[in-house]
C-alpha atoms as a PDB file:
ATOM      1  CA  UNK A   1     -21.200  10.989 -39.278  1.00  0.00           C
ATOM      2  CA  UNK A   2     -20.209  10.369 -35.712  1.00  0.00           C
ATOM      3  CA  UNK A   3     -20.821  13.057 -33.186  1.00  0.00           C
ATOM      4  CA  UNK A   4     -18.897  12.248 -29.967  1.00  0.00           C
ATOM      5  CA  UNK A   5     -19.742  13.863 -26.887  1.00  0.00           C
ATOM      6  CA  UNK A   6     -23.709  14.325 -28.003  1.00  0.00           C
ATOM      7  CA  UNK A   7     -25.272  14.368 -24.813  1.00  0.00           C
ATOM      8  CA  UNK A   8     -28.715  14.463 -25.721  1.00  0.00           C
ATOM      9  CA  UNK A   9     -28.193  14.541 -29.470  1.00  0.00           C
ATOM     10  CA  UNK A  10     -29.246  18.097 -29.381  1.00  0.00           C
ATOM     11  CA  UNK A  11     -26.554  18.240 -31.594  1.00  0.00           C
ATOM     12  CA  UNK A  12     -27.139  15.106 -33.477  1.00  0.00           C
ATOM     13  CA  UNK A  13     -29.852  16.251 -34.946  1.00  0.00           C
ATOM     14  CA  UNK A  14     -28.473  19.535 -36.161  1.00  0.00           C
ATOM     15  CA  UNK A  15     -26.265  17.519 -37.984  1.00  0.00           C
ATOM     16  CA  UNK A  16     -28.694  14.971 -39.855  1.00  0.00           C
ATOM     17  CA  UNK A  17     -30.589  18.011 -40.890  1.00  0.00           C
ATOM     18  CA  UNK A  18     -27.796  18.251 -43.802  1.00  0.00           C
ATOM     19  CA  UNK A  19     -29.169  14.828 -45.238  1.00  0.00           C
ATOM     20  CA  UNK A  20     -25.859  12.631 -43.425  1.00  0.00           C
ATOM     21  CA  UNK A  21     -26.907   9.860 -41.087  1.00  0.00           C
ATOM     22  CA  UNK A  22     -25.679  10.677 -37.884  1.00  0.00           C
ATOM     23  CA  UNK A  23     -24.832   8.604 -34.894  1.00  0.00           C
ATOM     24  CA  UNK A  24     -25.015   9.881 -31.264  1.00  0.00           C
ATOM     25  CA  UNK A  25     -22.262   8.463 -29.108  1.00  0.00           C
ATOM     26  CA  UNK A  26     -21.350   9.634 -25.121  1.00  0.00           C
ATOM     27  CA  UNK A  27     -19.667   8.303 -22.431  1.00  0.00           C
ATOM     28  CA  UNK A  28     -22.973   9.080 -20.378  1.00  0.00           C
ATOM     29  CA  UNK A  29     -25.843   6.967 -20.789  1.00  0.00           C
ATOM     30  CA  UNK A  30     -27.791   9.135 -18.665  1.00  0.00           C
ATOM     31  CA  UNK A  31     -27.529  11.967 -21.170  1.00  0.00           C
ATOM     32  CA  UNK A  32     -28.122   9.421 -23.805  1.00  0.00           C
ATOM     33  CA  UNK A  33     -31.617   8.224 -22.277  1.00  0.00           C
ATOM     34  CA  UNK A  34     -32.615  12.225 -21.278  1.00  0.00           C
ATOM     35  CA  UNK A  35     -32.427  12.753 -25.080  1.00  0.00           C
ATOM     36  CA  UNK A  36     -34.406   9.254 -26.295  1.00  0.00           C
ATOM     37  CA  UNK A  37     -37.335  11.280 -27.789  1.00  0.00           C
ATOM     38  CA  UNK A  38     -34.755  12.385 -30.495  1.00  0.00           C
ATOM     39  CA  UNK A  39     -34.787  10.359 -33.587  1.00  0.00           C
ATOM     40  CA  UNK A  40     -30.968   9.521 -34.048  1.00  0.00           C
ATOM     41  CA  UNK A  41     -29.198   6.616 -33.224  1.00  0.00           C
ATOM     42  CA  UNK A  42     -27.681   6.929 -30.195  1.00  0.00           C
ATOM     43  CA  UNK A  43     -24.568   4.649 -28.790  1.00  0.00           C
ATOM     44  CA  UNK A  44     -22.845   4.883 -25.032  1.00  0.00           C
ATOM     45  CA  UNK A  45     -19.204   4.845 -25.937  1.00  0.00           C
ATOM     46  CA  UNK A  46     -15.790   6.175 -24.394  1.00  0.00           C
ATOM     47  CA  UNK A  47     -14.057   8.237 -26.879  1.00  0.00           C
ATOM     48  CA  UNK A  48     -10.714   6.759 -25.777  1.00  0.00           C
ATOM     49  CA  UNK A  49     -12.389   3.295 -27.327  1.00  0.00           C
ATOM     50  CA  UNK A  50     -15.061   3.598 -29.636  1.00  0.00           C
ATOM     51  CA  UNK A  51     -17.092   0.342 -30.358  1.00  0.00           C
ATOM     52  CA  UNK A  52     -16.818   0.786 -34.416  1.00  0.00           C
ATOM     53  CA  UNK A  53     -14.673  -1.055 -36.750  1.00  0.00           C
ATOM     54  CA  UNK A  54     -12.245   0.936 -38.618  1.00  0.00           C
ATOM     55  CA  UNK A  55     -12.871   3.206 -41.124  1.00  0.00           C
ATOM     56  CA  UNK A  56     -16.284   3.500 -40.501  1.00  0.00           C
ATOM     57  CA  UNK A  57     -17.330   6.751 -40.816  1.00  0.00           C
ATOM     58  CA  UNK A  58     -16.762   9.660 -43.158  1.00  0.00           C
ATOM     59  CA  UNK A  59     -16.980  12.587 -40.650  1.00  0.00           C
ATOM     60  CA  UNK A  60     -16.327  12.690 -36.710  1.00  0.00           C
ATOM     61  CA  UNK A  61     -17.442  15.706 -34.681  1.00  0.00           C
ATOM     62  CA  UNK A  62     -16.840  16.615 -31.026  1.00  0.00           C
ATOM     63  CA  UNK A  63     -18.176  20.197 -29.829  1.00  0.00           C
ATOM     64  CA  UNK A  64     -17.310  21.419 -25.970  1.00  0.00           C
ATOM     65  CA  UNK A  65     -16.216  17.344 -25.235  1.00  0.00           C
ATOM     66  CA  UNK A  66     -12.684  16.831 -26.365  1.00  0.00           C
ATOM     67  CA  UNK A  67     -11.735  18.576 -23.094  1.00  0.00           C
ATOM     68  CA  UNK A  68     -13.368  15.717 -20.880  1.00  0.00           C
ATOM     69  CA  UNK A  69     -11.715  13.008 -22.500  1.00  0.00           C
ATOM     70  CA  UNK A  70      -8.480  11.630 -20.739  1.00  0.00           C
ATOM     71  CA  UNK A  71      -6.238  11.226 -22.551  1.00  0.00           C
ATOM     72  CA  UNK A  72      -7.610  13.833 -25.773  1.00  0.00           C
ATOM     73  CA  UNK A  73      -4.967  12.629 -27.448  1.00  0.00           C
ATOM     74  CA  UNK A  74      -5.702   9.124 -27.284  1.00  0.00           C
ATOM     75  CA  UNK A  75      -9.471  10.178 -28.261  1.00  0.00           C
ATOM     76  CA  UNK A  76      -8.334  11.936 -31.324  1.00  0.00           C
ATOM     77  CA  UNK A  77      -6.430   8.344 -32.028  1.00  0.00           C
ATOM     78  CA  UNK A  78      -9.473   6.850 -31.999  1.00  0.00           C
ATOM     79  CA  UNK A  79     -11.610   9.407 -34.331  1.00  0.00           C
ATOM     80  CA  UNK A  80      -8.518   8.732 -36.774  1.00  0.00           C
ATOM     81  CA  UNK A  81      -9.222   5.412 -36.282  1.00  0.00           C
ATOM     82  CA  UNK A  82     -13.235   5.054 -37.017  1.00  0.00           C
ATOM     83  CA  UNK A  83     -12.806   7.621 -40.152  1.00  0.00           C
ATOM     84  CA  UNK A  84     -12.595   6.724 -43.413  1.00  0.00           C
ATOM     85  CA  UNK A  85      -9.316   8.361 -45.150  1.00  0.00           C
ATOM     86  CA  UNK A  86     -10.499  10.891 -46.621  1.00  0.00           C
ATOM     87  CA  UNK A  87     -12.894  11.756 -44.290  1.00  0.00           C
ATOM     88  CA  UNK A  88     -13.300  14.932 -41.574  1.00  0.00           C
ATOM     89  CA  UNK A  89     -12.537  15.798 -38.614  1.00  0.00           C
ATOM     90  CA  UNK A  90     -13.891  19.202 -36.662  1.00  0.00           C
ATOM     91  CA  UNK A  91     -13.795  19.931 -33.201  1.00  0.00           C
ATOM     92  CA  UNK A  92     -15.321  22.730 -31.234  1.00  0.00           C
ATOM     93  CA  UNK A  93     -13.571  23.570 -27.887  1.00  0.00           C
ATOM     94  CA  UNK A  94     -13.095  26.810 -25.621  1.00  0.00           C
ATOM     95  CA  UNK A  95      -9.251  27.923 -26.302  1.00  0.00           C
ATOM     96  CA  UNK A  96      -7.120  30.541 -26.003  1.00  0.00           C
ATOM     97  CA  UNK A  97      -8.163  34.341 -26.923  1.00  0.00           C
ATOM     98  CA  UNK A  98      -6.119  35.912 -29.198  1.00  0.00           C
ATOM     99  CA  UNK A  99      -5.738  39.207 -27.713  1.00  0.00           C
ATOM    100  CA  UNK A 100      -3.510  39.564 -25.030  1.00  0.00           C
ATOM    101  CA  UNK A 101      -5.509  41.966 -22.581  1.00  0.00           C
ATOM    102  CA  UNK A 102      -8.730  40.361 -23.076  1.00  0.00           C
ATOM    103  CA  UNK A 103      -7.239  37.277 -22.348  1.00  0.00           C
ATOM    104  CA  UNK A 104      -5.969  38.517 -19.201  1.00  0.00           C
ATOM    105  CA  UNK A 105      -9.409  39.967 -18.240  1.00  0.00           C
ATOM    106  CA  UNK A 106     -11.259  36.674 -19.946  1.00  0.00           C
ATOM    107  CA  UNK A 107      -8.894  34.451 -17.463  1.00  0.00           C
ATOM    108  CA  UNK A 108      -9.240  36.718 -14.348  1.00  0.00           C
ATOM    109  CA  UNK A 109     -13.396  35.943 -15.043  1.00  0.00           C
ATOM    110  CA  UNK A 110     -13.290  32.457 -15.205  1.00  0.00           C
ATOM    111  CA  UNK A 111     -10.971  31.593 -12.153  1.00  0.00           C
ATOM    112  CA  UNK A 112     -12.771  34.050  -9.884  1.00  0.00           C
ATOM    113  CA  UNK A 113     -15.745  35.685 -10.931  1.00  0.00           C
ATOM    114  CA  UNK A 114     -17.422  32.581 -12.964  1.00  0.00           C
ATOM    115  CA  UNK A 115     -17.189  30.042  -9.687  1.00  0.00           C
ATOM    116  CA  UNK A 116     -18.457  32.994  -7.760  1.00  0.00           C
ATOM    117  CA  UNK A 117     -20.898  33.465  -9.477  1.00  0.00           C
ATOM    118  CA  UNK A 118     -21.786  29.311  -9.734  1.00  0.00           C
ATOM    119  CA  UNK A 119     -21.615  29.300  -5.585  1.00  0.00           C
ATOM    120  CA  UNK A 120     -24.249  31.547  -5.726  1.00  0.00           C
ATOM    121  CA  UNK A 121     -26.917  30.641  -8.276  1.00  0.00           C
ATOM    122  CA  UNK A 122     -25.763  26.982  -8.436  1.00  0.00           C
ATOM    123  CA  UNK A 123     -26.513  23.700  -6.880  1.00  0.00           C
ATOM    124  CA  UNK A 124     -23.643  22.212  -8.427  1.00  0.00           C
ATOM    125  CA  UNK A 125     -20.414  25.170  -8.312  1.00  0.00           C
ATOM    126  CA  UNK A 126     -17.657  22.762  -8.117  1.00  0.00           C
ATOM    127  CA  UNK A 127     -19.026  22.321 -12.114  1.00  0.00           C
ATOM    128  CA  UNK A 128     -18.218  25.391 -12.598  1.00  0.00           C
ATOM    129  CA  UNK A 129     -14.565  25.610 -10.922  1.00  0.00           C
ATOM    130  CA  UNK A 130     -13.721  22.434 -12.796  1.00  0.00           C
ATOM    131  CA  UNK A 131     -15.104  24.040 -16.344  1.00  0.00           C
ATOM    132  CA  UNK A 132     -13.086  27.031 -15.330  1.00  0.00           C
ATOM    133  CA  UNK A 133      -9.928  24.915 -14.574  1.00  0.00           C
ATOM    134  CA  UNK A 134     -10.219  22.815 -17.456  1.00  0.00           C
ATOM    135  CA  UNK A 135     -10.818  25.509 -19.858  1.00  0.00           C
ATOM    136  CA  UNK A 136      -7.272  27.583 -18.581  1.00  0.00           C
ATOM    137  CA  UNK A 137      -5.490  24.539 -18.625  1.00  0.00           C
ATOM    138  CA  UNK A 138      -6.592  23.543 -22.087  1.00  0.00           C
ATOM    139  CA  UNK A 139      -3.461  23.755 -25.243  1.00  0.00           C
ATOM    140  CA  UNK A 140      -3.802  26.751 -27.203  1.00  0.00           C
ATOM    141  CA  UNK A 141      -5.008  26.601 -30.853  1.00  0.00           C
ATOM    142  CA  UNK A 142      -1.803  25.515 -32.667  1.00  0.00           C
ATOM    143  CA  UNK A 143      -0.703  22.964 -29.255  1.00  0.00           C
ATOM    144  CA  UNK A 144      -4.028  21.547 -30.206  1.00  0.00           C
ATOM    145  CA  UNK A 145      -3.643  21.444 -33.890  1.00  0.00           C
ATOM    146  CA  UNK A 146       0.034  19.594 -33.400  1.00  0.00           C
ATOM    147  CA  UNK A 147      -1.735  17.307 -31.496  1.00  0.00           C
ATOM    148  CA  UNK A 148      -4.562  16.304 -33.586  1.00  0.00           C
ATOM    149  CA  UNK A 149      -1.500  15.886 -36.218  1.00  0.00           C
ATOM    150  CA  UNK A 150       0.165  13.509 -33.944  1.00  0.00           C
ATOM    151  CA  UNK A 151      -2.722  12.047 -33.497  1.00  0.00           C
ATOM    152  CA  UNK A 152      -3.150  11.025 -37.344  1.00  0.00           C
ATOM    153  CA  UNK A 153      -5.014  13.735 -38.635  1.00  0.00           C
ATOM    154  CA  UNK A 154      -3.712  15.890 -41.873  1.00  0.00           C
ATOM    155  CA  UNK A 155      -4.343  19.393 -42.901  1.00  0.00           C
ATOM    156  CA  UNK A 156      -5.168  20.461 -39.590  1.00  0.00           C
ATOM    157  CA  UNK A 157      -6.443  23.774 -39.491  1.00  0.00           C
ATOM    158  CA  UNK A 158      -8.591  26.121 -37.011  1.00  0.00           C
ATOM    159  CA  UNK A 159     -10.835  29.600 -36.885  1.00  0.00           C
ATOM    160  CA  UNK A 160     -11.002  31.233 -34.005  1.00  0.00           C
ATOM    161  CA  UNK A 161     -14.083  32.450 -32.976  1.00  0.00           C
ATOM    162  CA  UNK A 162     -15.170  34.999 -30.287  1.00  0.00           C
ATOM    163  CA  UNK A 163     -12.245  36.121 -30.319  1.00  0.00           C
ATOM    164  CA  UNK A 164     -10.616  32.724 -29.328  1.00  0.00           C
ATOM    165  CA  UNK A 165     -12.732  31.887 -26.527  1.00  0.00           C
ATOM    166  CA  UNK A 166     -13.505  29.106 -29.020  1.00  0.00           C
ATOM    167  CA  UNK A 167     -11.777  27.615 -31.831  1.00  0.00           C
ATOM    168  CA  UNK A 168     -13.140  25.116 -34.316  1.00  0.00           C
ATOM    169  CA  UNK A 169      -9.936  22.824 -34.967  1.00  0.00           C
ATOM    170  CA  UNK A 170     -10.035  20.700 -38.889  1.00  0.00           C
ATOM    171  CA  UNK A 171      -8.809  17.756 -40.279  1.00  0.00           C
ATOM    172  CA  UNK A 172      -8.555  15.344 -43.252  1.00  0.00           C
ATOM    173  CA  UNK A 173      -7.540  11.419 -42.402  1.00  0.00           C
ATOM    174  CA  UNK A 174      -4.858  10.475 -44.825  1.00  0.00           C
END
């Protein structure tokens, strides 16, 4: 299993618990090195070009990433690419809630009250206006599953969860 976007392979390890060997990749091999002490294999890769031969894996996973890579379409090319047919995809981004008037309110929080907040109690707030941006610009749920489609995924598939503040997107490769 591949887990994109690991960080410190907090995540990673999560993962192996089920018995799978699990590889850490991230663009950042500062986040790489902070997690060293865990035991998973752990390679510094950008998700628009993996360093894996092709169908090399039987399960990709990407949780709160797939909105930092440019282009995420290109990225989901790519976890087509490295997976086995056959194999899974699942992503876990922030999306789109699914009720109209706590969308509104959710929306109103994170483009004014969440980098207030950040300028605050932060040393970093532009972080936070950036995750906020990022997050309202981001496709909804079935934008996203077309794309991962395009992208060369099959039976594409999502549940929402909070509400829709996040969605976990699925996939088969063909």
């Amino acid at each position: 299993m591949l887990d994109i976007a690991a960080g410190t392979a907090v995540s990673t390890v999560e993962l192996a618990k089920s018995g799978a060997w699990c590889v850490a990749a991230d663009f950042s091999v500062g986040m790489l090195k902070a997690g060293a002490e865990r035991n998973v294999p752990k390679i510094a890769g950008d998700a628009t070009r993996l360093p894996f031969d092709d169908g090399v894996f039987d399960a990709v996973t990407i949780s709160f990433g797939l909105r930092n890579v440019n282009p995420h379409v290109e990225g989901l090319r790519e976890m087509a690419r490295v997976t086995r047919p056959g194999g899974r995809l699942v992503v876990c981004e922030f999306s789109t809630p699914t009720n109209r008037a706590f969308s509104t309110v959710y929306k109103e929080y994170l483009m004014k009250a969440l980098p207030a907040m950040a300028g605050v109690v932060s040393s970093d707030p532009e972080s936070y206006q950036y995750l906020a941006e990022s997050i309202r610009a981001w496709p909804t749920q079935p934008v996203l599953a077309q794309q991962i489609s395009s992208a060369g995924w099959s039976s594409v598939r999502w549940r929402n969860l909070s509400g829709g503040i996040v969605a976990l997107h699925a996939a088969i490769k063909p």
